[in-house]
C-alpha atoms as a PDB file:
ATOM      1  CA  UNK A   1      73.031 -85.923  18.095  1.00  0.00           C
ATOM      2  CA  UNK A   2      73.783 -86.224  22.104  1.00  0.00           C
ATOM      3  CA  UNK A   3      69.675 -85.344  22.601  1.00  0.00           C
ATOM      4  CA  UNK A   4      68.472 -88.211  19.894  1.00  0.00           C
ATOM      5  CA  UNK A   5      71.267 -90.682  21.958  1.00  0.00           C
ATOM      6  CA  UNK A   6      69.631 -89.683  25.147  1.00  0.00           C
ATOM      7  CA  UNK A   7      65.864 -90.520  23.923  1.00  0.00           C
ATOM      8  CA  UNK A   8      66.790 -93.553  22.291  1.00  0.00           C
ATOM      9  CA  UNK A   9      68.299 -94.705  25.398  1.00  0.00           C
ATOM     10  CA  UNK A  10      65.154 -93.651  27.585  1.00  0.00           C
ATOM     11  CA  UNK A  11      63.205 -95.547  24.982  1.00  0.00           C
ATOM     12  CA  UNK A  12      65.189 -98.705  25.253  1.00  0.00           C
ATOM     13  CA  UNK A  13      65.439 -98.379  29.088  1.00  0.00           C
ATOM     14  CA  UNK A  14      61.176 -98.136  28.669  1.00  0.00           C
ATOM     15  CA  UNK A  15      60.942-101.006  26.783  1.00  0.00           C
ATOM     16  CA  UNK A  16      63.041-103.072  29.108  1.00  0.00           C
ATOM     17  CA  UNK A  17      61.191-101.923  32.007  1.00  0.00           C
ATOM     18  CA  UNK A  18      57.936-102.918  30.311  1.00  0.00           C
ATOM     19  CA  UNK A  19      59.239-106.121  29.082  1.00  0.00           C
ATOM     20  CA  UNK A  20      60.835-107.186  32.704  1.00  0.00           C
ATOM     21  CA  UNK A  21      57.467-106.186  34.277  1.00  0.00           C
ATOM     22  CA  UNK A  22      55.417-108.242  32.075  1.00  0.00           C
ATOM     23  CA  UNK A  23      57.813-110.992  32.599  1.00  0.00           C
ATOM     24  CA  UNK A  24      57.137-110.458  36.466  1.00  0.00           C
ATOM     25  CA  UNK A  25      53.643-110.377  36.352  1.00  0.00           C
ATOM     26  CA  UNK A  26      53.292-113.560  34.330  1.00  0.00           C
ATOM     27  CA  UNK A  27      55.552-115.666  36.497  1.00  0.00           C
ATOM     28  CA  UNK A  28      53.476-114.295  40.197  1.00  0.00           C
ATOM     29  CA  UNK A  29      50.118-115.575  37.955  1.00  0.00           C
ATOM     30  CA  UNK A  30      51.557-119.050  37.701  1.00  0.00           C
ATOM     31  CA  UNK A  31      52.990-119.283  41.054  1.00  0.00           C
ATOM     32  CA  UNK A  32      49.516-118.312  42.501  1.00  0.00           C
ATOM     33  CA  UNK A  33      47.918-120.660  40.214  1.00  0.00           C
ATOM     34  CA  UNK A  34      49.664-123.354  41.519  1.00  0.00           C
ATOM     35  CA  UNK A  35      51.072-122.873  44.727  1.00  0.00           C
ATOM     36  CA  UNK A  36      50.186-125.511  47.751  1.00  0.00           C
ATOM     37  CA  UNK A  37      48.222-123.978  50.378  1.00  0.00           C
ATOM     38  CA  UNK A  38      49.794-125.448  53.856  1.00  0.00           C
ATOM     39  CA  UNK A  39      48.436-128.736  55.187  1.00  0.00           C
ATOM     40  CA  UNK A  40      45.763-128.409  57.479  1.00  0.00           C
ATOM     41  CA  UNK A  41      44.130-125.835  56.121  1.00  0.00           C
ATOM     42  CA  UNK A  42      41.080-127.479  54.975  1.00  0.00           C
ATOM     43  CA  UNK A  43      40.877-129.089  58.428  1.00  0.00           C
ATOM     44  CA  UNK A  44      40.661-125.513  60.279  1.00  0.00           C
ATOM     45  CA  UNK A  45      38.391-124.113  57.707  1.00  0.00           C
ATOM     46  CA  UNK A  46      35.971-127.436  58.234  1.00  0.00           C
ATOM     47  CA  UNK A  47      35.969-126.449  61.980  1.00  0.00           C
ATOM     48  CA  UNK A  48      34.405-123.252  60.996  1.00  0.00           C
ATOM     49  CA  UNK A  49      32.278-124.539  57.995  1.00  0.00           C
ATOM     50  CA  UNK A  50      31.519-128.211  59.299  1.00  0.00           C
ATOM     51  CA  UNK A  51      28.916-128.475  56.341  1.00  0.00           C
ATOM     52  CA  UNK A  52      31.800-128.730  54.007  1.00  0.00           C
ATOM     53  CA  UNK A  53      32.891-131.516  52.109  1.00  0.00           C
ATOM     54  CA  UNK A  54      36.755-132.425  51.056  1.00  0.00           C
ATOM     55  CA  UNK A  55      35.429-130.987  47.169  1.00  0.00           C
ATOM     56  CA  UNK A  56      33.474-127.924  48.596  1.00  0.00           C
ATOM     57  CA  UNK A  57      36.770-126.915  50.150  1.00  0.00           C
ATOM     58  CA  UNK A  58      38.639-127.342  46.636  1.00  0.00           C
ATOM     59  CA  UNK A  59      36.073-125.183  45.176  1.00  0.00           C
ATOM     60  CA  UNK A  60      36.417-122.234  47.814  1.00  0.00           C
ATOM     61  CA  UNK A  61      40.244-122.756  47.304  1.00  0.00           C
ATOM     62  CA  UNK A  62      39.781-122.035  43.707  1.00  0.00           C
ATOM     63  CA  UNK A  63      37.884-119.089  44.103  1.00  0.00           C
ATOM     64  CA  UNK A  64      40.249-117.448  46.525  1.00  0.00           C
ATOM     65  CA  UNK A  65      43.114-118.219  44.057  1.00  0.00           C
ATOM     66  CA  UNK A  66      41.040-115.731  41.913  1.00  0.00           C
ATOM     67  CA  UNK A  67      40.641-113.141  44.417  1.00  0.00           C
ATOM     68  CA  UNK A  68      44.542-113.062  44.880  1.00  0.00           C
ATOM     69  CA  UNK A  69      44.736-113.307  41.537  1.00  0.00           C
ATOM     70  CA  UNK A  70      42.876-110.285  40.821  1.00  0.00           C
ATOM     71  CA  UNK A  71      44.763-108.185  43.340  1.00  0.00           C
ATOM     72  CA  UNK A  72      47.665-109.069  40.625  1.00  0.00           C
ATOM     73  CA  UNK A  73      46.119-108.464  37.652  1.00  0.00           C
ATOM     74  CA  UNK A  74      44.442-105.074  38.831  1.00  0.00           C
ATOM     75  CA  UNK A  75      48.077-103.997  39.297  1.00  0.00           C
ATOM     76  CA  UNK A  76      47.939-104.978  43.323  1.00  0.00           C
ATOM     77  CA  UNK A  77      45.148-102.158  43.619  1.00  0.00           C
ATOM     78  CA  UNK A  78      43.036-102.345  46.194  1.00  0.00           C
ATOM     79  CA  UNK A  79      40.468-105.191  46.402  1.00  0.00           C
ATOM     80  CA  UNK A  80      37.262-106.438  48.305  1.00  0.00           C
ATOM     81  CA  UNK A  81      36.419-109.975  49.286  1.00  0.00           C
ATOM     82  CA  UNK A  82      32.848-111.014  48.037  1.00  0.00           C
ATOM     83  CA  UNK A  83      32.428-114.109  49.439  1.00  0.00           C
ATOM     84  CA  UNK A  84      32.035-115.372  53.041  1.00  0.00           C
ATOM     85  CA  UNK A  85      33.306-118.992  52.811  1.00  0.00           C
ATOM     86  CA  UNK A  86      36.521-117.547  50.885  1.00  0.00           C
ATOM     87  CA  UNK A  87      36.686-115.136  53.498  1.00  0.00           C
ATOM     88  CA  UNK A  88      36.862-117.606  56.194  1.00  0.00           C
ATOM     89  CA  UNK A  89      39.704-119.344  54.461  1.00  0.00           C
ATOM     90  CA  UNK A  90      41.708-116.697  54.136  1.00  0.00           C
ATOM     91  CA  UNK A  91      41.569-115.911  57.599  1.00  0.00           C
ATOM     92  CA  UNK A  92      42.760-119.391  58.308  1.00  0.00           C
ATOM     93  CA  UNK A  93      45.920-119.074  55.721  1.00  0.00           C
ATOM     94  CA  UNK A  94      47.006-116.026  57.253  1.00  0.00           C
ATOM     95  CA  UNK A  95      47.101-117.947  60.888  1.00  0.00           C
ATOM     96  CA  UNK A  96      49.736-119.653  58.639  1.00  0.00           C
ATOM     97  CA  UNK A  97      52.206-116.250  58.855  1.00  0.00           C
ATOM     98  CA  UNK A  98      54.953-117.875  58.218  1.00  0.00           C
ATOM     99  CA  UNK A  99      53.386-119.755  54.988  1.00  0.00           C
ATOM    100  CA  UNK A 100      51.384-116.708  54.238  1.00  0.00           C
ATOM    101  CA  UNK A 101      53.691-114.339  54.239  1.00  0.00           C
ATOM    102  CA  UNK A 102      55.973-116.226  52.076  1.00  0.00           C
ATOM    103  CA  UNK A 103      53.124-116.652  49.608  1.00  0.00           C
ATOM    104  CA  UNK A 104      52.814-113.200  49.330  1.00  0.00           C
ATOM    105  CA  UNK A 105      56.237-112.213  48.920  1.00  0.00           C
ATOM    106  CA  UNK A 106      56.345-114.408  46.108  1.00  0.00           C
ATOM    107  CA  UNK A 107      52.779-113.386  44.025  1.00  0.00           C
ATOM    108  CA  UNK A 108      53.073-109.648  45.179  1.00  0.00           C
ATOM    109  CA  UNK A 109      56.205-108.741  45.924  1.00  0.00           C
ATOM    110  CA  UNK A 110      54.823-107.167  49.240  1.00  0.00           C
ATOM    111  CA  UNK A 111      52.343-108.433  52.116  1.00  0.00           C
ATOM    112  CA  UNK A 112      48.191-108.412  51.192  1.00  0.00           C
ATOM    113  CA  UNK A 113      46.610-107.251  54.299  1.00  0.00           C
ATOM    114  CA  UNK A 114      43.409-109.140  55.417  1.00  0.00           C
ATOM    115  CA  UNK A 115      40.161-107.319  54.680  1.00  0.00           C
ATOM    116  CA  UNK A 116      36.642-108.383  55.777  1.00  0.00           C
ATOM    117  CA  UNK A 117      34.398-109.657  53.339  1.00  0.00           C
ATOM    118  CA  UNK A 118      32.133-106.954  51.611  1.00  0.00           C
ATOM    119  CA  UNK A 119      28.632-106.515  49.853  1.00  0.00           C
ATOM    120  CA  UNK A 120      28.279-103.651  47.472  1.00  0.00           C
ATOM    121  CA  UNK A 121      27.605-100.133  50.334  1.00  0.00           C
ATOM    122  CA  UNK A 122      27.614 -96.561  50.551  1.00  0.00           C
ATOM    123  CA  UNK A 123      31.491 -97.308  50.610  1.00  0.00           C
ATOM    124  CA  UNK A 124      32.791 -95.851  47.578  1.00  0.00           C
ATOM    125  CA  UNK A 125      36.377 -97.995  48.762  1.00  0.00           C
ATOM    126  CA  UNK A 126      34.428-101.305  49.161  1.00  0.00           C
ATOM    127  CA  UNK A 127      32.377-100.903  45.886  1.00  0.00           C
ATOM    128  CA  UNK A 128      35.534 -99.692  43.837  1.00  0.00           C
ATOM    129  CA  UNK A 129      37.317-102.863  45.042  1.00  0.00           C
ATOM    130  CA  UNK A 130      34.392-105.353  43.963  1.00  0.00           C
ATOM    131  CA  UNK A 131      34.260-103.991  40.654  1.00  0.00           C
ATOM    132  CA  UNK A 132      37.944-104.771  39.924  1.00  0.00           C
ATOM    133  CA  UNK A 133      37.393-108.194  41.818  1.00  0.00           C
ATOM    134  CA  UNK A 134      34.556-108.730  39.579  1.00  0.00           C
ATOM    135  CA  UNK A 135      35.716-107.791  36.101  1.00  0.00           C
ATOM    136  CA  UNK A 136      39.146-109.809  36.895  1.00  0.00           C
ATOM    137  CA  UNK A 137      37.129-113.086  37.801  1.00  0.00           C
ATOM    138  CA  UNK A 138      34.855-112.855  35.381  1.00  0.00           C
ATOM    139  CA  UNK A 139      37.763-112.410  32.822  1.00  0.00           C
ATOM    140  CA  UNK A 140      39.469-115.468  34.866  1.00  0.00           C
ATOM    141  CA  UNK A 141      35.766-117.495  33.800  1.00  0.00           C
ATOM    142  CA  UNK A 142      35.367-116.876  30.617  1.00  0.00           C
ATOM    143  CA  UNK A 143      32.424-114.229  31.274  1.00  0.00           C
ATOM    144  CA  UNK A 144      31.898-110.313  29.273  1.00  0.00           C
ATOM    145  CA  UNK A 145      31.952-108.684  32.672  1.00  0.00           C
ATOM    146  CA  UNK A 146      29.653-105.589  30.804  1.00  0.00           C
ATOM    147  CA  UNK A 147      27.432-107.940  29.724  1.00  0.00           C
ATOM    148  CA  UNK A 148      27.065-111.226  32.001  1.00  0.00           C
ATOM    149  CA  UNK A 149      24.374-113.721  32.227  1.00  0.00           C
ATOM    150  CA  UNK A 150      26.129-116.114  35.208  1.00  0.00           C
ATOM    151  CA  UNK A 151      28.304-115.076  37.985  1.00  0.00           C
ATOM    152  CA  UNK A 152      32.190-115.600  38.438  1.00  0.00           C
ATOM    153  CA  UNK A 153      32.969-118.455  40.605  1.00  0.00           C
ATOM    154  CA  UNK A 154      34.106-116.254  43.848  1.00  0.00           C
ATOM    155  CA  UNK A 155      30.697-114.335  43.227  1.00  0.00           C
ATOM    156  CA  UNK A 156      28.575-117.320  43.043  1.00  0.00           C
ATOM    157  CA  UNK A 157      30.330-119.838  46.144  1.00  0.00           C
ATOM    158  CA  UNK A 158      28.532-118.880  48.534  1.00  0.00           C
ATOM    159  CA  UNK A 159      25.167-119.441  47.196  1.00  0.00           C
ATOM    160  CA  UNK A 160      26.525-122.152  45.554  1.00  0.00           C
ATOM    161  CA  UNK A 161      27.785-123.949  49.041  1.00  0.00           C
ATOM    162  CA  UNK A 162      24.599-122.370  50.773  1.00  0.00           C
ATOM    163  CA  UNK A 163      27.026-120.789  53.396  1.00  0.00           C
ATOM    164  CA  UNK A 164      24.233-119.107  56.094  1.00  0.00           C
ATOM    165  CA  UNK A 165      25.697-115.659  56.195  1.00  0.00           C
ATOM    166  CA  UNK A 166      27.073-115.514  53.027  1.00  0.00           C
ATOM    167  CA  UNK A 167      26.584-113.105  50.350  1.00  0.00           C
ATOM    168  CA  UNK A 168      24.577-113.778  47.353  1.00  0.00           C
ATOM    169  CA  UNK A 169      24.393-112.084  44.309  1.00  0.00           C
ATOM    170  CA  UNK A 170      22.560-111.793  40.820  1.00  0.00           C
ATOM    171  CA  UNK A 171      24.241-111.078  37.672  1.00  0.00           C
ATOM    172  CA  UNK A 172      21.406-109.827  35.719  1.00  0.00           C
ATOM    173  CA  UNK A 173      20.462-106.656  38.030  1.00  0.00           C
ATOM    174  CA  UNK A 174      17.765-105.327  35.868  1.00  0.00           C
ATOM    175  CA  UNK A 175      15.455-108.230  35.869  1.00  0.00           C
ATOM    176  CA  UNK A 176      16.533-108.326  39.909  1.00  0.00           C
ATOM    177  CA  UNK A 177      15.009-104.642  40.252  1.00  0.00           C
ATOM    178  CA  UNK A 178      12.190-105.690  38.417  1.00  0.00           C
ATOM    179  CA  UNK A 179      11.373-108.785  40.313  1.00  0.00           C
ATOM    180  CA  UNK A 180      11.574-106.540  43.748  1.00  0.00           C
ATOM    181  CA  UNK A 181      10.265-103.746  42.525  1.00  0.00           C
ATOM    182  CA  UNK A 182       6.556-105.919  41.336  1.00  0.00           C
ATOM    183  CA  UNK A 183       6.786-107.048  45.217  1.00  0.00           C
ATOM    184  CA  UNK A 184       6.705-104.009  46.965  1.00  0.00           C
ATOM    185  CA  UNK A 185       8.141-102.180  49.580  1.00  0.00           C
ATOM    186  CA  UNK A 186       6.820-104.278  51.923  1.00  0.00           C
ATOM    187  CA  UNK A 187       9.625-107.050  50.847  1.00  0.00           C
ATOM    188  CA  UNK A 188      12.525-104.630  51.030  1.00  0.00           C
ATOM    189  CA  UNK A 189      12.856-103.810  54.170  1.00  0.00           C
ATOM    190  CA  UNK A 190      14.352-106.797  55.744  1.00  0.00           C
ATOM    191  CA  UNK A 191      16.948-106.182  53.746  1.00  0.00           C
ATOM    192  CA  UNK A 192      20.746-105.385  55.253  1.00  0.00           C
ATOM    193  CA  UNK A 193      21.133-102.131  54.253  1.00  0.00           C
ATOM    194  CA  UNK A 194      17.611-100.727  54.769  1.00  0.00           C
ATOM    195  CA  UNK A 195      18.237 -99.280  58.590  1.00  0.00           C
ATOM    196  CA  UNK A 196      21.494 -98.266  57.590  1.00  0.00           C
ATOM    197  CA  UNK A 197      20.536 -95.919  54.731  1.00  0.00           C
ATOM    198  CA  UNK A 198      17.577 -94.649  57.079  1.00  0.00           C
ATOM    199  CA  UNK A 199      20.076 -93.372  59.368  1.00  0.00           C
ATOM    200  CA  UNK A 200      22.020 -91.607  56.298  1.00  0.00           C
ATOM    201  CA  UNK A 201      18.900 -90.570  55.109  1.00  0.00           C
ATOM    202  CA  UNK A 202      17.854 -88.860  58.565  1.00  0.00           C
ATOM    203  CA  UNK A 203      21.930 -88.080  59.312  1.00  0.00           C
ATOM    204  CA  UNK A 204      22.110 -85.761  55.991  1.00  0.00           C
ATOM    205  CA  UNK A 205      18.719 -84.467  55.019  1.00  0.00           C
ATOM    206  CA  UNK A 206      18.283 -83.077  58.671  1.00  0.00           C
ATOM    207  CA  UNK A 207      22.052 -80.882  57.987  1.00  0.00           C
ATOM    208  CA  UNK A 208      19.592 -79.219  55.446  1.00  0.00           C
ATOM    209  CA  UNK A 209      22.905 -77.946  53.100  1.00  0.00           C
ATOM    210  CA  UNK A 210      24.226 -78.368  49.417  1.00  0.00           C
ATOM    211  CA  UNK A 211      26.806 -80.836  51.158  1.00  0.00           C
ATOM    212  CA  UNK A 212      23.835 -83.156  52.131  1.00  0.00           C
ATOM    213  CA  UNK A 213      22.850 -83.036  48.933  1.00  0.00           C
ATOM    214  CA  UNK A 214      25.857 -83.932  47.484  1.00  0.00           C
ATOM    215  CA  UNK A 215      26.061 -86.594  50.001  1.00  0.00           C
ATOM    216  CA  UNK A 216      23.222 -88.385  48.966  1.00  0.00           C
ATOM    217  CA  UNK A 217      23.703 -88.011  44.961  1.00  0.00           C
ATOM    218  CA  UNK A 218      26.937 -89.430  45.362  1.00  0.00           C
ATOM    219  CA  UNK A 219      25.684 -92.858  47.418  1.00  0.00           C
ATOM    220  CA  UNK A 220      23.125 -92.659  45.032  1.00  0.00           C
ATOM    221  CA  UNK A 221      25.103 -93.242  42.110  1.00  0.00           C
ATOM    222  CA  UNK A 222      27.429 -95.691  43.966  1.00  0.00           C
ATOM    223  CA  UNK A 223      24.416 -98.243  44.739  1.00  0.00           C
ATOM    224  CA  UNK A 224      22.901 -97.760  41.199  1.00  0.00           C
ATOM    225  CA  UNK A 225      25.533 -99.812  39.691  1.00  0.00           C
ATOM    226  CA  UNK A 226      26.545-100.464  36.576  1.00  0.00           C
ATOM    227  CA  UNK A 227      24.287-103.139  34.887  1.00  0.00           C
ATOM    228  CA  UNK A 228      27.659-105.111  34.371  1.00  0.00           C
ATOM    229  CA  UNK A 229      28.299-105.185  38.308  1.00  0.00           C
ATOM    230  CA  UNK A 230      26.623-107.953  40.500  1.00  0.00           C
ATOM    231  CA  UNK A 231      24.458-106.420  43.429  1.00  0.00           C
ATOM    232  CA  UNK A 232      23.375-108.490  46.231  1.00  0.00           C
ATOM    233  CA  UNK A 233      20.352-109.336  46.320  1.00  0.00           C
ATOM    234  CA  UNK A 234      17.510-107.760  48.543  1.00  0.00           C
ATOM    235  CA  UNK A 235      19.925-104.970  49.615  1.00  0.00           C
ATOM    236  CA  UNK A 236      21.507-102.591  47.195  1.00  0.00           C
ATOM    237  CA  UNK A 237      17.271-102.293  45.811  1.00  0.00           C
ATOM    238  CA  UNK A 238      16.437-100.960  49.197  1.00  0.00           C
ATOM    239  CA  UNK A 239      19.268 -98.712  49.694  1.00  0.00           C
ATOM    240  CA  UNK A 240      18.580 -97.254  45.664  1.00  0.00           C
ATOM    241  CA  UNK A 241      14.778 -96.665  46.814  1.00  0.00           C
ATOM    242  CA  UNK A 242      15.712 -95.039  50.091  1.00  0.00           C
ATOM    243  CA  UNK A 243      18.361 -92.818  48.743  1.00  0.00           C
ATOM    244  CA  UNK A 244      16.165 -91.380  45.877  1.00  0.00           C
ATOM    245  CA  UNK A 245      13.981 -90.528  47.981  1.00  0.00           C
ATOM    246  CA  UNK A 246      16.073 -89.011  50.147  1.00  0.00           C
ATOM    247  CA  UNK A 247      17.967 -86.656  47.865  1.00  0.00           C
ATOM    248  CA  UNK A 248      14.669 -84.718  46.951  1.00  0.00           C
ATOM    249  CA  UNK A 249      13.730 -84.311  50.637  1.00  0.00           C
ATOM    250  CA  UNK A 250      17.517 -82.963  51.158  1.00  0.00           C
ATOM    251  CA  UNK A 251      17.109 -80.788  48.072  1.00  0.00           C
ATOM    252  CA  UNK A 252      13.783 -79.514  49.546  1.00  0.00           C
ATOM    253  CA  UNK A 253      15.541 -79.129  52.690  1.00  0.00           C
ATOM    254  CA  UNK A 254      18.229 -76.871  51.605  1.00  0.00           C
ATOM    255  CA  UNK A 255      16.378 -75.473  48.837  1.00  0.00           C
ATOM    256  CA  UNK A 256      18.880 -76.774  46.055  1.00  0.00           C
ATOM    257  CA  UNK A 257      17.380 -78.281  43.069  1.00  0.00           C
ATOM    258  CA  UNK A 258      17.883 -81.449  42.583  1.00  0.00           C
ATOM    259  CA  UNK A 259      19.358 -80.986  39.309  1.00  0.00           C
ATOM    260  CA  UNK A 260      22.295 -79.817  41.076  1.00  0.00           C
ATOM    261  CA  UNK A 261      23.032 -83.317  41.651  1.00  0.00           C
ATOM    262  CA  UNK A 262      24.461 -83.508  38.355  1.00  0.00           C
ATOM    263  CA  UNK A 263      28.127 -81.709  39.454  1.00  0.00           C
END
C-alpha cells in the first residue's frame, strides 16, 4: 500500500511540476511579446544604421522579439543570431543593463549573454543554434520549417532592409546549389568561407591520419544541411565543394577509405 502512496504522490508532484512549468513558459512568451524596449533605442540603433526608417526599426524589433523568443521556446538552449541589423540592436539594448537585465530576468529567469551574429560554419555550436533559431521562427511565421518556400522574418531582414554586411539567405537550398553549381567555380570563390575552408583543407589533409579524416566528414556533413535549413548564399556552396574534395585527398593521404567516413 505505502509503495502505490509513494508513486501516486511522485505522479501528482510530476504533474504539478509540468503544469507550473507550462504555466511559466506561457506567461515569459507574453511578456516578451509585449514588453517596451527602453526609449532611445531606436535613436542609437539609427546612429549605427542611418539608412533606417522609424518602420524599418519596428520591423528589426519584431524580429529580435523572435530570436528571444526562440531562446524560450527551445527550452533557453543555446541560440545563434542570424541577422546583422537585429544584431546591432541587441547590442544597443544590452547598453541598457539596467533595462536589459531586468528584461531577462523576467522572459528567462536568468541573464542571455550577447553572442555575435552567425552564418551557417564549420561550427557545429553556431550551426546547432541556427537550426533551433530557425525552426522556432519559422513556427512563430506560420512556415513548415522541413519544407519552406519563404524565409522567417529574422532570416529574411537583412536582405529585406538591404543592410551592407548583412547576411542573406535562401530558403529553397536545392535550387540555390543548382543555380551556383551551372555557374562554376569561377563564381564561388569570392565567397566568405572559401579561404577559410582552404586553410582546413590544407590544416587537416597535410596531418595525413584517420582523425583528419574524420575532421573533414564531420564539417562536411555540418555544411550540407538539411534541405529544411536556410544556407547563406554564395558561402556554405563553396565550403560543401571544398570539403568534398578535401576528404578524398585526406583519405588518400592516410590511406583510409573514404567509406570510413560513415562512423
Amino acid at each position: 500500500m505505502i509503495p502505490i502512496l509513494a508513486i501516486a504522490t511522485l505522479i501528482l508532484f510530476a504533474a504539478l511540476w509540468l503544469l507550473w512549468s507550462r504555466q511559466l513558459t506561457l506567461r515569459r512568451e507574453a511578456y516578451i511579446r509585449t514588453f517596451d524596449l527602453p526609449r532611445g533605442l531606436f535613436e542609437q540603433l539609427r546612429k549605427r544604421r542611418p539608412e533606417l526608417g522609424l518602420k524599418d526599426c519596428q520591423l528589426v524589433a519584431h524580429g529580435l522579439r523572435q530570436f528571444f523568443l526562440a531562446h524560450l521556446k527551445s527550452g533557453r538552449k543555446y541560440v545563434s543570431m542570424p541577422s546583422q541589423v537585429a544584431d546591432d540592436l541587441w547590442h544597443e539594448f544590452i547598453l541598457y543593463t539596467w533595462n536589459y537585465q531586468a528584461f531577462c530576468g523576467k522572459a528567462f529567469g536568468k541573464f542571455l549573454h550577447h553572442t555575435p551574429a552567425v552564418a551557417l560554419s564549420s561550427s557545429g555550436l553556431d550551426n546547432a543554434g541556427l537550426r533551433r533559431v530557425w525552426w522556432h521562427t519559422c513556427l512563430e511565421d506560420n512556415i513548415n520549417p522541413r519544407k519552406s518556400t519563404r524565409l522567417s522574418l529574422l532570416f529574411a531582414l537583412d536582405a529585406k532592409l538591404g543592410i551592407p554586411d548583412g547576411f542573406r539567405y535562401a530558403a529553397d537550398c536545392k535550387a540555390l546549389r543548382e543555380r551556383q553549381g551551372a555557374s562554376g567555380p569561377d563564381s564561388l570563390s569570392t565567397a566568405p568561407a572559401f579561404s577559410a575552408a582552404r586553410q582546413l583543407m590544407v590544416q587537416w589533409t597535410a596531418s595525413g591520419t584517420r582523425e583528419a579524416v574524420r575532421g573533414l566528414a564531420a564539417m562536411e556533413l555540418t555544411m550540407e544541411v538539411a534541405p529544411e535549413v536556410p544556407v547563406e548564399a554564395g558561402t556554405a556552396e563553396a565550403v560543401v565543394a571544398v570539403v568534398a574534395a578535401a576528404v578524398d585527398l585526406a583519405a588518400t593521404l592516410s590511406n583510409v577509405s573514404p567509406r570510413e567516413r560513415e562512423y
